[in-house]
Protein backbone atom coordinates (compact mmCIF):
# COMPACT_ATOMS: atom_id res chain seq x y z
CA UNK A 1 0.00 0.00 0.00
CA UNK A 2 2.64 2.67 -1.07
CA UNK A 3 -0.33 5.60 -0.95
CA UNK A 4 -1.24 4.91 2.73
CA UNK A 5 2.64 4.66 3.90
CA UNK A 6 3.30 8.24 1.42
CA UNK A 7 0.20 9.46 3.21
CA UNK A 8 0.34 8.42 6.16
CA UNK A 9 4.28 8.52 7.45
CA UNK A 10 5.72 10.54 4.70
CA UNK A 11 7.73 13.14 7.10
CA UNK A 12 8.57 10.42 9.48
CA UNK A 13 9.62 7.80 7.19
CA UNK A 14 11.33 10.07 4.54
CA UNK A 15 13.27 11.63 6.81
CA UNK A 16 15.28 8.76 6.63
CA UNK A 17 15.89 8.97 3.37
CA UNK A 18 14.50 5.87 1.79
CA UNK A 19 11.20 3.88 1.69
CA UNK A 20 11.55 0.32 -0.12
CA UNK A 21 8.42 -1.58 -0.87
CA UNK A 22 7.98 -4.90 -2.49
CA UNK A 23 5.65 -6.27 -4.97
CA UNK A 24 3.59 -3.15 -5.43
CA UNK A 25 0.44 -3.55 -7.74
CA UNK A 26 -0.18 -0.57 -10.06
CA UNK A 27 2.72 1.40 -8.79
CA UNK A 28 1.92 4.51 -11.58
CA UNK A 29 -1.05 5.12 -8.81
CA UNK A 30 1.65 6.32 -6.17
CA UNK A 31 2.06 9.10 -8.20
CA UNK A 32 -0.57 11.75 -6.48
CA UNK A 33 0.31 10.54 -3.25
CA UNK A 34 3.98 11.24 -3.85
CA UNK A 35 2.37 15.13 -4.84
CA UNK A 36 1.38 15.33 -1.39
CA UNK A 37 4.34 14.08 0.60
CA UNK A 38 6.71 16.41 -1.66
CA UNK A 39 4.19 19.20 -0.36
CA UNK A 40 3.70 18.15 3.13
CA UNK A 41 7.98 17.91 3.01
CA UNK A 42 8.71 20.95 1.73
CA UNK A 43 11.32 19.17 -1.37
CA UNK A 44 10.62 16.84 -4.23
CA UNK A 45 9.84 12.87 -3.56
CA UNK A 46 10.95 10.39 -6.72
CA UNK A 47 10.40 6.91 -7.17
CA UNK A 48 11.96 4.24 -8.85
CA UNK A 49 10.89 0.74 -10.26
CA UNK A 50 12.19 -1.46 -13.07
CA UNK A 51 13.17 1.27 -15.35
CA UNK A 52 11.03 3.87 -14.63
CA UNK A 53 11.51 7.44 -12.74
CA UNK A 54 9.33 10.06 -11.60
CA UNK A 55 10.32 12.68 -9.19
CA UNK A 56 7.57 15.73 -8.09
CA UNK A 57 7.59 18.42 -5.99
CA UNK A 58 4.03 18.54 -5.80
CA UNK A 59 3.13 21.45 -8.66
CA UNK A 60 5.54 19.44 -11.58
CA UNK A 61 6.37 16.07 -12.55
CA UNK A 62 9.77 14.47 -13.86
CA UNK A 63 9.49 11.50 -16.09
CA UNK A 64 12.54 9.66 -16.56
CA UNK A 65 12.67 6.06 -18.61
CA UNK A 66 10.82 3.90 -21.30
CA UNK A 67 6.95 4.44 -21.16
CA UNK A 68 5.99 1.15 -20.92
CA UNK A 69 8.21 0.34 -17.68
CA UNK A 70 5.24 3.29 -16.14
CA UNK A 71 2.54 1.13 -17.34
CA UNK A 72 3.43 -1.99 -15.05
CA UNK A 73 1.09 -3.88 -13.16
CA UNK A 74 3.68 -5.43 -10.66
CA UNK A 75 6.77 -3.57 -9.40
CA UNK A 76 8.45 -6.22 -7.98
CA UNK A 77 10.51 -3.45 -5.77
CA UNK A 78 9.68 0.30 -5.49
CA UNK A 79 11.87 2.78 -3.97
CA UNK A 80 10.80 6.16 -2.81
CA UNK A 81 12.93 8.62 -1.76
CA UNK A 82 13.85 12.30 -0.83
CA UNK A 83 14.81 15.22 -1.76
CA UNK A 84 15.08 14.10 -5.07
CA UNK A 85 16.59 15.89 -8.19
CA UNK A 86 13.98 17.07 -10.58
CA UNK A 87 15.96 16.33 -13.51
CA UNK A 88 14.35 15.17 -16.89
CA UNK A 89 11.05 16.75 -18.19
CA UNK A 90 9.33 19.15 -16.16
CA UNK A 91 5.25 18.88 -16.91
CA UNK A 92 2.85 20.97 -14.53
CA UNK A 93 0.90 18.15 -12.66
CA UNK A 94 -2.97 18.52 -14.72
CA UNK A 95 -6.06 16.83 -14.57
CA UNK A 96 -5.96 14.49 -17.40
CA UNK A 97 -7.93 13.66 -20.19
CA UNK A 98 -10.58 10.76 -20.00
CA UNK A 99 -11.14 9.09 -23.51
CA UNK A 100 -14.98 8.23 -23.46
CA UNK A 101 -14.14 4.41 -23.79
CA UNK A 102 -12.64 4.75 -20.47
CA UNK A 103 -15.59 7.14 -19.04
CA UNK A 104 -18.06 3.98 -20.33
CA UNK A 105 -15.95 1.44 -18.25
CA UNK A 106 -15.76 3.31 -15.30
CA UNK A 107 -19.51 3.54 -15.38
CA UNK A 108 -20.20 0.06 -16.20
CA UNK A 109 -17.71 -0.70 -12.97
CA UNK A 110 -19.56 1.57 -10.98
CA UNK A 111 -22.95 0.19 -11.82
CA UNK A 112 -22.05 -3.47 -10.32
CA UNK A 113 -22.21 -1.28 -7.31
CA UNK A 114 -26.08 -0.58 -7.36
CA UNK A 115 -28.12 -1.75 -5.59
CA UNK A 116 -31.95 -2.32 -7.21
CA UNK A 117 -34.84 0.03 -6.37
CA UNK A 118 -37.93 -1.76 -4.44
CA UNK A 119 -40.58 -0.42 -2.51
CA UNK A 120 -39.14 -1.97 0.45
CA UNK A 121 -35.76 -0.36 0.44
CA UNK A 122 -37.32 3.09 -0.10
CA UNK A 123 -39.29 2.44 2.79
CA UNK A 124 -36.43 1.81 4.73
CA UNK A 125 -34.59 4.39 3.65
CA UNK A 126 -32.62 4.19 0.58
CA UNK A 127 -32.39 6.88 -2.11
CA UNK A 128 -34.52 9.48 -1.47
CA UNK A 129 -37.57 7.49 -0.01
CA UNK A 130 -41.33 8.10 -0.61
CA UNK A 131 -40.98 11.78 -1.53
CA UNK A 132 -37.83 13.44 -3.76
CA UNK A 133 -38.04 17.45 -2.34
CA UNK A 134 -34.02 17.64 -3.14
C-alpha cells in the first residue's frame, strides 16, 4: 500500500531517506500521493521501479525512462525517496484527459455497485424514499 505509507508517514519515514516496498500492484497510482508528501515535506519525492523514474515536488512532474516500464502492473521493488533531483522533463501536474471508452468502463464498474430500487428499500430508507423534495 505505497499511498497509505506516502500518506500516512511521509515526514517520518522520509526523513530517513529511503522507503523500499515490495511487490507493489499498479505502482503509476503512487504518483498523487507522492504530490502530497513532496508538499507536506517541503522538497521533491521520486520513485523508482524497473526502469522507470518520476520525481515531483508537488506542482511538476519528472518523467525519466521507457513508457511502458510506467505502465506496469507489478513492481516487484519500489523505492521512494527524498529530496530528489527534478531532472528530466518538467510537466505541470494537470487533470488528465478521459477518452470516453474509459468514461463507459468506469460507469459500467460503478454500476455493479447498485443496488436495485424496491418499494421496500425506499421504505427503509434508501435513495430518497417516498418523496424526492431535493
Amino acid at each position: 500500500m505505497p499511498s497509505a505509507a506516502l500518506s500516512d508517514c511521509a515526514v517520518r519515514l522520509l526523513d530517513r531517506g529511503r522507503i523500499t516496498m515490495e511487490n507493489v500492484n499498479f505502482p503509476l497510482l503512487a504518483v498523487p500521493f507522492m504530490g502530497g508528501a513532496a508538499l507536506r515535506l517541503g522538497r521533491p519525492v521520486a520513485a523508482e521501479w524497473q526502469g522507470a523514474r518520476l520525481a515531483t515536488d508537488g506542482k511538476r512532474l519528472c518523467v525519466q525512462g521507457e513508457s511502458d516500464a510506467f505502465l506496469t502492473q507489478l513492481a516487484h521493488q519500489m523505492v521512494f525517496s527524498a529530496p530528489a533531483d527534478m531532472t528530466g522533463q518538467k510537466e505541470p501536474v494537470m487533470r488528465a484527459n478521459v477518452s470516453e471508452e474509459s468514461w463507459d468502463q468506469l460507469s459500467q464498474f460503478a454500476h455493479r455497485t447498485f443496488a436495485p430500487a424496491t418499494e421496500e428499500s425506499r421504505l427503509r430508507g434508501a435513495g430518497a424514499g417516498l418523496s424526492d423534495n431535493d
